[in-house]
N, C-alpha and C. Protein backbone atom coordinates (compact mmCIF):
# COMPACT_ATOMS: atom_id res chain seq x y z
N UNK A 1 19.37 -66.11 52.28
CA UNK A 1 20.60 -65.34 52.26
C UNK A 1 21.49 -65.73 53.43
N UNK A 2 22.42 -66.26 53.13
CA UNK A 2 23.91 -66.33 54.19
C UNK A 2 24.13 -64.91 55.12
N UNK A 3 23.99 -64.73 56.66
CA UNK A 3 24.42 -64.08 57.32
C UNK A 3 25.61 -63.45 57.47
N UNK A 4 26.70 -63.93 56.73
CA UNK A 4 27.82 -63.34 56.21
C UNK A 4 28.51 -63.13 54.84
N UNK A 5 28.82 -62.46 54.67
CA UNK A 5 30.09 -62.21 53.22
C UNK A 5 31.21 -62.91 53.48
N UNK A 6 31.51 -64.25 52.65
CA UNK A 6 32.94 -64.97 52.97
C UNK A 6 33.82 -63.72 51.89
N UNK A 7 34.78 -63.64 52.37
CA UNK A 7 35.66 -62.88 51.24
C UNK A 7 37.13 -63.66 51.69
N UNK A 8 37.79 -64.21 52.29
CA UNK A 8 38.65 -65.12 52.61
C UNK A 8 38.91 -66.22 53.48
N UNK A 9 39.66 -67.27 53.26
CA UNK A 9 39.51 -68.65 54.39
C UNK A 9 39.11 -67.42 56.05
N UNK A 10 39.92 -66.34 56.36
CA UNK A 10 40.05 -66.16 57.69
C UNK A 10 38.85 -64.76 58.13
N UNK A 11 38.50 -64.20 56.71
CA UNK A 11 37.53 -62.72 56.84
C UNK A 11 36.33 -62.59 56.25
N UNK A 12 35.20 -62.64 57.16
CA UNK A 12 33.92 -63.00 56.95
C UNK A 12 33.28 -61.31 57.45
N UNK A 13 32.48 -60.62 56.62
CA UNK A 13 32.18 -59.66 57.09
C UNK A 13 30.42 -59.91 57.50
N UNK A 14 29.66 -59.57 58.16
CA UNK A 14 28.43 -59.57 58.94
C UNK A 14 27.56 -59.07 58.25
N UNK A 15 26.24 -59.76 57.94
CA UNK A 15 25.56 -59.33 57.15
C UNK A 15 25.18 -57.22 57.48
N UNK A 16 25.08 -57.38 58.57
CA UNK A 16 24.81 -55.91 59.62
C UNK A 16 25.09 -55.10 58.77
N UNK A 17 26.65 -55.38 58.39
CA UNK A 17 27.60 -53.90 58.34
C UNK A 17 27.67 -53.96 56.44
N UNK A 18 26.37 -54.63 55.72
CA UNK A 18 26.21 -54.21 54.79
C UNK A 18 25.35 -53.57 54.11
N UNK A 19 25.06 -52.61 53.67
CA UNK A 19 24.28 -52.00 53.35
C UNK A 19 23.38 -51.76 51.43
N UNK A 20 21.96 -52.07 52.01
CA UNK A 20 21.70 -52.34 50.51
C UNK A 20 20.66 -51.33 50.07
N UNK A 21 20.39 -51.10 48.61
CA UNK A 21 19.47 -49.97 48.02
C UNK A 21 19.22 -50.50 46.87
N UNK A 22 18.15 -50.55 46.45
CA UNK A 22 17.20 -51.24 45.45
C UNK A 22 16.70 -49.86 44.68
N UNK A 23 16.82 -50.06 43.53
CA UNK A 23 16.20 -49.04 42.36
C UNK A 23 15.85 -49.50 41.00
N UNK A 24 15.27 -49.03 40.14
CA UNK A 24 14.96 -49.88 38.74
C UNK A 24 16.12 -49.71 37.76
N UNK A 25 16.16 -50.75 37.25
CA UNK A 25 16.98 -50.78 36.28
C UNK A 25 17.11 -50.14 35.38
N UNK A 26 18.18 -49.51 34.23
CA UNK A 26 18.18 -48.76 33.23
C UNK A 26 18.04 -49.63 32.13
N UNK A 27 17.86 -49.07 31.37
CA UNK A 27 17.55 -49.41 29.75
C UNK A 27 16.35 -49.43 29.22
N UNK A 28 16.50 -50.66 28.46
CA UNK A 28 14.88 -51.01 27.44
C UNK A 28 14.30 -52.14 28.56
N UNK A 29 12.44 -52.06 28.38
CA UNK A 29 12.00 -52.93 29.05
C UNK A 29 10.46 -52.68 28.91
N UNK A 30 9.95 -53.55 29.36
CA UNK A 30 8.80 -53.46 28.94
C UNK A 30 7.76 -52.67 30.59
N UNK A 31 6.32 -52.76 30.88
CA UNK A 31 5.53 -52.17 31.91
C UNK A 31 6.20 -52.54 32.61
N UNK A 32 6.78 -53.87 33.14
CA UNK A 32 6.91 -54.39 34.65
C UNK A 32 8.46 -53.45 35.08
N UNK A 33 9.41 -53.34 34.49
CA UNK A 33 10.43 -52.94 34.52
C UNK A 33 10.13 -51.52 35.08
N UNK A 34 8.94 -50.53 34.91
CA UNK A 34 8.92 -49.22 35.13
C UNK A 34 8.77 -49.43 36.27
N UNK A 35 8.02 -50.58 36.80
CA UNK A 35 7.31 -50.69 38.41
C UNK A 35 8.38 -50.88 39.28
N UNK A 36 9.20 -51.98 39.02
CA UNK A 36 9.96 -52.79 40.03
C UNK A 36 11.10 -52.54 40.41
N UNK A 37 11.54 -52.32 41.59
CA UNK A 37 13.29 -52.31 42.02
C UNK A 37 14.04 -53.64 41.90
N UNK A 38 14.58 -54.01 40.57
CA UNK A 38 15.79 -54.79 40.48
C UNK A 38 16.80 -54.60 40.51
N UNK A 39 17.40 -53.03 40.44
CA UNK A 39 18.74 -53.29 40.04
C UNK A 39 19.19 -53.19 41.94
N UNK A 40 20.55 -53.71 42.24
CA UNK A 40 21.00 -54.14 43.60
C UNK A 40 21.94 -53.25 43.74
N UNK A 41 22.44 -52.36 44.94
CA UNK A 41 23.22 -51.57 44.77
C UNK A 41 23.65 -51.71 46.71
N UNK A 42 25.18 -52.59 46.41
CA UNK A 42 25.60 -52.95 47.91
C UNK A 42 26.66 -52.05 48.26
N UNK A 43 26.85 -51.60 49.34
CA UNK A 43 27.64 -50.52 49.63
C UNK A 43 28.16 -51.50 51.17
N UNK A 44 29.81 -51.14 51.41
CA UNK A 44 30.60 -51.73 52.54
C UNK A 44 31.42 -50.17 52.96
N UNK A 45 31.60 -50.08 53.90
CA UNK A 45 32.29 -49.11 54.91
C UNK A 45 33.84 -50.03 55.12
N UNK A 46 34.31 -49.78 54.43
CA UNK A 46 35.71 -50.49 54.36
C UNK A 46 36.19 -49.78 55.42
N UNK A 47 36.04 -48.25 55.50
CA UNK A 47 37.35 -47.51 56.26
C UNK A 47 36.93 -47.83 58.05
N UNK A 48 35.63 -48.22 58.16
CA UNK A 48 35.15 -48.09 59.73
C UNK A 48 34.92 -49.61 59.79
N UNK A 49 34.98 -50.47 59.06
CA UNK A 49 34.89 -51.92 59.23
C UNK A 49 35.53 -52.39 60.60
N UNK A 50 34.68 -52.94 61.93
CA UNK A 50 34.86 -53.20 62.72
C UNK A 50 35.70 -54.84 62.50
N UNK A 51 35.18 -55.95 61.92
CA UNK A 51 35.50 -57.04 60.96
C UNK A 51 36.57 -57.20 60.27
N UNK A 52 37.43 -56.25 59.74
CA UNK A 52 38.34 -56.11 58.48
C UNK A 52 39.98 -55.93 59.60
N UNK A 53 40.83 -56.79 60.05
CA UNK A 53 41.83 -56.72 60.29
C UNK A 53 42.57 -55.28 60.13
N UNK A 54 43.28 -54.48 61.18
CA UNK A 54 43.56 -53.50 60.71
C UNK A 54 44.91 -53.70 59.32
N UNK A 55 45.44 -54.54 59.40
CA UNK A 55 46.60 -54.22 58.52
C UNK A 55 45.78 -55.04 57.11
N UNK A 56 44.95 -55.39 57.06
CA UNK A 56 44.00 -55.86 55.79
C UNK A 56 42.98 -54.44 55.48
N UNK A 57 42.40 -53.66 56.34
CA UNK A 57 41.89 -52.57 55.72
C UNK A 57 42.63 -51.76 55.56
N UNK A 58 43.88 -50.97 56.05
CA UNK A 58 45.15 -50.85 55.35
C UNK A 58 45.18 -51.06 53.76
N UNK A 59 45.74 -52.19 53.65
CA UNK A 59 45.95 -52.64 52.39
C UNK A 59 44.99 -52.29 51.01
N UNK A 60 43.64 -52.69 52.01
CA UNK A 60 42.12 -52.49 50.96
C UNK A 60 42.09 -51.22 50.85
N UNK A 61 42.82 -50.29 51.75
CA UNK A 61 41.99 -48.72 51.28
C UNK A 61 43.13 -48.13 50.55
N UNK A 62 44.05 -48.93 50.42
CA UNK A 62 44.97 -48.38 49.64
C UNK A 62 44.99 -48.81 48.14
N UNK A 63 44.14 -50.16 48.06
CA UNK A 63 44.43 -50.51 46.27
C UNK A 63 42.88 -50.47 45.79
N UNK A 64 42.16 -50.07 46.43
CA UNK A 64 40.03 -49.57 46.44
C UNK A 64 40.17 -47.86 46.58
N UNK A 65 41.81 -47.64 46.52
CA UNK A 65 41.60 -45.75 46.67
C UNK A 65 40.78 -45.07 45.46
N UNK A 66 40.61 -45.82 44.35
CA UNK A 66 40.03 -44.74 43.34
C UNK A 66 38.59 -45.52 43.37
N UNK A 67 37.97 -46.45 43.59
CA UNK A 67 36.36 -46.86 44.21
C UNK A 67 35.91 -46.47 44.97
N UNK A 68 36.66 -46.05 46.07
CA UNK A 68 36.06 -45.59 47.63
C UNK A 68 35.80 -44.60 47.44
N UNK A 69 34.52 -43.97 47.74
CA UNK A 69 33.90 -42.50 48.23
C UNK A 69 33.73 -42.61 49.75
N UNK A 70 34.75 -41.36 50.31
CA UNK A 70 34.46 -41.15 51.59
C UNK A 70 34.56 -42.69 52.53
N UNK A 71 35.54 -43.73 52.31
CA UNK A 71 35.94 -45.15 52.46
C UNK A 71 34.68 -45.67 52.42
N UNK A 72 34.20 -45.70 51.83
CA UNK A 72 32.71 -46.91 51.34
C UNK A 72 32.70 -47.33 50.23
N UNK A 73 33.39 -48.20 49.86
CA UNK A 73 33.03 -49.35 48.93
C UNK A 73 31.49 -49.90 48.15
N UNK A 74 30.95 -49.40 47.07
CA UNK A 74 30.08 -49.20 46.50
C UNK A 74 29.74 -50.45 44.94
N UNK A 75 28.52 -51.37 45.11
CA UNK A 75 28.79 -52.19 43.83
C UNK A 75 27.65 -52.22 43.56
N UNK A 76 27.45 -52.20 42.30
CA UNK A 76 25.96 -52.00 41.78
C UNK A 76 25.56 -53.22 40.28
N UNK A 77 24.28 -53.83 40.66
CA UNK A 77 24.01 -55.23 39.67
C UNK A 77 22.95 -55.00 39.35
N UNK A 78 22.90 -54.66 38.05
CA UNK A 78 21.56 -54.70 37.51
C UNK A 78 21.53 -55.72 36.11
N UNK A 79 22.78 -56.81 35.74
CA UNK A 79 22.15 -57.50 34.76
C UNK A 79 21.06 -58.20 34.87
N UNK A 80 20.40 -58.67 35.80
CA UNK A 80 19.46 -59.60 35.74
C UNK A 80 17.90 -59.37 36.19
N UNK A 81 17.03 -59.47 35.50
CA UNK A 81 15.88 -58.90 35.69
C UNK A 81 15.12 -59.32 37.73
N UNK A 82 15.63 -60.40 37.80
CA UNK A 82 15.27 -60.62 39.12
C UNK A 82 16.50 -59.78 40.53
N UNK A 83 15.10 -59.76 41.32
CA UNK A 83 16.14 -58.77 42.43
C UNK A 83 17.52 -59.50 43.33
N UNK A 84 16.53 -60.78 43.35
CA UNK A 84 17.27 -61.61 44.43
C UNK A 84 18.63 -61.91 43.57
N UNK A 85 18.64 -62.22 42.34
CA UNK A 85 19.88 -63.10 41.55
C UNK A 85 20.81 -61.82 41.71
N UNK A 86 19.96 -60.07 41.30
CA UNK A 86 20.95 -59.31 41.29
C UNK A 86 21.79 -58.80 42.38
N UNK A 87 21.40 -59.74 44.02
CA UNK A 87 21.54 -59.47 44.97
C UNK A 87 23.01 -60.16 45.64
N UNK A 88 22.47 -61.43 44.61
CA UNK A 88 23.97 -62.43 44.66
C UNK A 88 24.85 -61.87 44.03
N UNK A 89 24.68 -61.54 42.60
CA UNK A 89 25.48 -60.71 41.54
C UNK A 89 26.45 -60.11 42.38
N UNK A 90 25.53 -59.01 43.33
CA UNK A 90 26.35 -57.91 43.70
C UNK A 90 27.36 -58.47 45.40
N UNK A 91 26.59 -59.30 45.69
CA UNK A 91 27.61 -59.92 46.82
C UNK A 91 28.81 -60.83 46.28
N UNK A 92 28.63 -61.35 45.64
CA UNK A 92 30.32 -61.85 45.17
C UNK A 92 30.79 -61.25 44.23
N UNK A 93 30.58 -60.18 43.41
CA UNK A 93 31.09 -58.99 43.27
C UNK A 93 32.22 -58.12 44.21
N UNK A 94 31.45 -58.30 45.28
CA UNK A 94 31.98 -57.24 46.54
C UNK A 94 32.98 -58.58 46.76
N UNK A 95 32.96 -59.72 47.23
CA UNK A 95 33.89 -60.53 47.84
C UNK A 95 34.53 -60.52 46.98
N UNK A 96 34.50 -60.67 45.69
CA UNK A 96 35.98 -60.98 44.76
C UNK A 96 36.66 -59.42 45.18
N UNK A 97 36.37 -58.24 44.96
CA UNK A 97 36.81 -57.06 45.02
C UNK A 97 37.82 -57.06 46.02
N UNK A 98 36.97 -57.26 47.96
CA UNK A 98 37.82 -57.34 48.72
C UNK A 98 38.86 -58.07 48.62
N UNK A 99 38.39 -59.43 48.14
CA UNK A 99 39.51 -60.57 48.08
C UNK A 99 40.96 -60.47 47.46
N UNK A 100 40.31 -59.55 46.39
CA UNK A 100 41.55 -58.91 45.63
C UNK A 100 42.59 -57.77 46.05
N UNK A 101 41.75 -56.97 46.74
CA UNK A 101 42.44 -55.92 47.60
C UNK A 101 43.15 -56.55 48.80
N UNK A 102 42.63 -57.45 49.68
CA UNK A 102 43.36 -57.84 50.72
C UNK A 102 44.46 -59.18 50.67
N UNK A 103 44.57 -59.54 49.70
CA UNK A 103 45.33 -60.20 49.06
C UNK A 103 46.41 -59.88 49.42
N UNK A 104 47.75 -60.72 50.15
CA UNK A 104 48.88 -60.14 49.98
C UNK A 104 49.81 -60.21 49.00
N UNK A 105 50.41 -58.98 48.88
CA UNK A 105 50.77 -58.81 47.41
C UNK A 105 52.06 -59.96 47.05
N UNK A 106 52.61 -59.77 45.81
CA UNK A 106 53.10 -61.05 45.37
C UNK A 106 54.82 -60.89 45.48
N UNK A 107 55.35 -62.22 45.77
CA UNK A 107 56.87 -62.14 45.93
C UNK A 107 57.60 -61.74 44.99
N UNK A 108 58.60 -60.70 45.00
CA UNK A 108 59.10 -59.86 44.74
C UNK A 108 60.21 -60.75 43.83
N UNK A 109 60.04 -60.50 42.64
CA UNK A 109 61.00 -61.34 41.36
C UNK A 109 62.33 -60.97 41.90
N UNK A 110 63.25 -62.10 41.73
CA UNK A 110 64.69 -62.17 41.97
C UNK A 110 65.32 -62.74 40.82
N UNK A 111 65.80 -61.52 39.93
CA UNK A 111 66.91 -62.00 38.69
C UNK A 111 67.78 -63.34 39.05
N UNK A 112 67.73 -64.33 38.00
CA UNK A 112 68.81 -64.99 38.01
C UNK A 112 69.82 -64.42 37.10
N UNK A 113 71.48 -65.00 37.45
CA UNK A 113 72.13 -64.72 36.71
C UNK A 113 72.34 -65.89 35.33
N UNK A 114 72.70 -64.90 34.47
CA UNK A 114 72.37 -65.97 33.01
C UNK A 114 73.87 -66.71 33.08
N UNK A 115 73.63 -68.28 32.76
CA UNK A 115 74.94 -68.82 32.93
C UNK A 115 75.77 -68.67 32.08
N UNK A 116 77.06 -68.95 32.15
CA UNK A 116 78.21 -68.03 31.08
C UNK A 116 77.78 -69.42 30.27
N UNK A 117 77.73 -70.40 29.81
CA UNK A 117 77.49 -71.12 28.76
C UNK A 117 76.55 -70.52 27.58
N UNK A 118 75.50 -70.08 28.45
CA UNK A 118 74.15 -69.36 27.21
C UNK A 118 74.88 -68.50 26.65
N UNK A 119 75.62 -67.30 27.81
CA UNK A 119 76.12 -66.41 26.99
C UNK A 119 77.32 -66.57 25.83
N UNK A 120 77.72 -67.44 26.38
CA UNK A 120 78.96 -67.63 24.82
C UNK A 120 78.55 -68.24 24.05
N UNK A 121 77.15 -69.31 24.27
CA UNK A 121 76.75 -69.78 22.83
C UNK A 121 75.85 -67.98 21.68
N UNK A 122 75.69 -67.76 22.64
CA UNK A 122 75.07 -66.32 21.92
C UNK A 122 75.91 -65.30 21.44
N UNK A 123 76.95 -65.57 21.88
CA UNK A 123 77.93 -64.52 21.19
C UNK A 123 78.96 -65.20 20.10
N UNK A 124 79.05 -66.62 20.19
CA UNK A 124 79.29 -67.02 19.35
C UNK A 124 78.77 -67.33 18.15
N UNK A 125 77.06 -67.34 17.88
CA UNK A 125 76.14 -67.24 16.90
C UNK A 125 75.98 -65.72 16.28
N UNK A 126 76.37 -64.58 17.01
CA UNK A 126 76.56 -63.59 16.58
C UNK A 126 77.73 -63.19 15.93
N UNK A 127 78.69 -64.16 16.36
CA UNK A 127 80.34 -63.90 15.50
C UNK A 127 79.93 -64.78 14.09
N UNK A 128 79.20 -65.53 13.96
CA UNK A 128 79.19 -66.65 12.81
C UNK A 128 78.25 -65.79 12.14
N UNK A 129 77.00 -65.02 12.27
CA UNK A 129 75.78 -64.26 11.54
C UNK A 129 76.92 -63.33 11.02
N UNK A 130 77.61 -62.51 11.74
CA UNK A 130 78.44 -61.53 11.19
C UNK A 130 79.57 -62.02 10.28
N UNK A 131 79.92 -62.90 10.43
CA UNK A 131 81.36 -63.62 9.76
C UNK A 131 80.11 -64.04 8.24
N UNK A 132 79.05 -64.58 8.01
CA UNK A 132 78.23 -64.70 6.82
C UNK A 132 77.79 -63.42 6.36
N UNK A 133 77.59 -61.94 7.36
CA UNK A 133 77.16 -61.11 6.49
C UNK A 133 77.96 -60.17 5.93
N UNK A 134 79.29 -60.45 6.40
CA UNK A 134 80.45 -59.65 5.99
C UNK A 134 81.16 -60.33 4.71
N UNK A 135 80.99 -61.38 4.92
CA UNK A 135 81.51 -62.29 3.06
C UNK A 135 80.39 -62.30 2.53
N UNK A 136 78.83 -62.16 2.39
CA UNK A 136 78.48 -61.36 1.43
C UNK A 136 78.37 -60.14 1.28
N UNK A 137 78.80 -59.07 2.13
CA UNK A 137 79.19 -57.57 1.32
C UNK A 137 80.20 -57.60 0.44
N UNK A 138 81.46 -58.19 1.16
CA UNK A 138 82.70 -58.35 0.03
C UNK A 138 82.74 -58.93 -1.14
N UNK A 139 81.52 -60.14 -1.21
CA UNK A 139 81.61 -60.72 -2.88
C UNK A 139 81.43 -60.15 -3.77
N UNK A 140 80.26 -59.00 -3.22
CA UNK A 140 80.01 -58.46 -4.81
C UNK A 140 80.35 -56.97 -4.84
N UNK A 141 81.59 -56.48 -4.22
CA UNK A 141 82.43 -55.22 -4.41
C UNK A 141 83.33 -55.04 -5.43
C-alpha cells in the first residue's frame, strides 16, 4: 500500500489521516463470506484535514455538502470478494471524489454575438417559407 492518497498533481493526503473499517459483505454467498471482512469502508475528515489547502477544503465541503456527515467523507467497496482489491476500490474512489470536489470550477461561458449575416440569411428563409405557405392557402380559396 502507497503511504499516501494522490488526489491531485499538488494534494497528497497521508496515509495517517485515513481511516479504515472492515465488515462482511452483503448479499448471496457461500460459508466463507459469513466468516470474512471484505467489504472496505474508508472514511476522510475533510473538515479537520490538516493536508487539504484551506481554500481547497472550502471548496470540497461545499460541493461533498450532501456526503459529509459531521465533515467526514465516507466510501464504502464491497464489489469484490477480496479485501485488499476492495481496499484499492475504495481509495481511488475517495481520490476521484476529492479530485472532483477540489477541482476548480469551470470558465464562465461568454455569449458571442450572432453575426448580422446569419441573421439575415435566417430571416430571409423565413420570408421565402412564408411567401410558399401563403400562395398555397390562396390557391385553393
Amino acid at each position: 500500500m502507497p503511504d499516501e492518497l494522490q488526489v491531485s498533481g499538488s494534494v497528497a493526503i497521508p496515509e495517517s489521516e485515513l481511516n479504515w473499517r472492515f465488515s462482511r459483505s452483503s448479499g448471496p454467498g457461500g460459508q466463507h463470506v459469513n466468516t470474512s471482512a471484505t467489504a472496505a469502508e474508508l472514511s476522510f475528515d475533510v473538515a479537520n484535514s490538516p493536508s487539504l489547502p484551506e481554500h481547497l477544503r472550502a471548496r470540497a465541503l461545499d460541493r461533498l455538502a450532501g456526503r459529509l456527515v459531521r465533515g467526514v467523507l465516507t466510501v464504502r467497496a464491497e464489489e469484490y470478494r477480496s479485501q485488499l482489491r476492495n481496499r484499492d476500490a475504495a481509495r481511488t474512489r475517495l481520490a476521484a471524489l476529492l479530485a472532483d470536489a477540489t477541482a476548480p470550477p469551470p470558465k464562465k461561458r461568454i455569449p458571442k454575438k450572432v453575426p448580422r449575416g446569419i441573421n439575415e440569411r435566417r430571416l430571409e428563409n423565413k420570408k421565402r417559407r412564408s411567401a410558399v405557405k401563403r400562395q398555397r392557402s390562396s390557391r385553393w380559396d
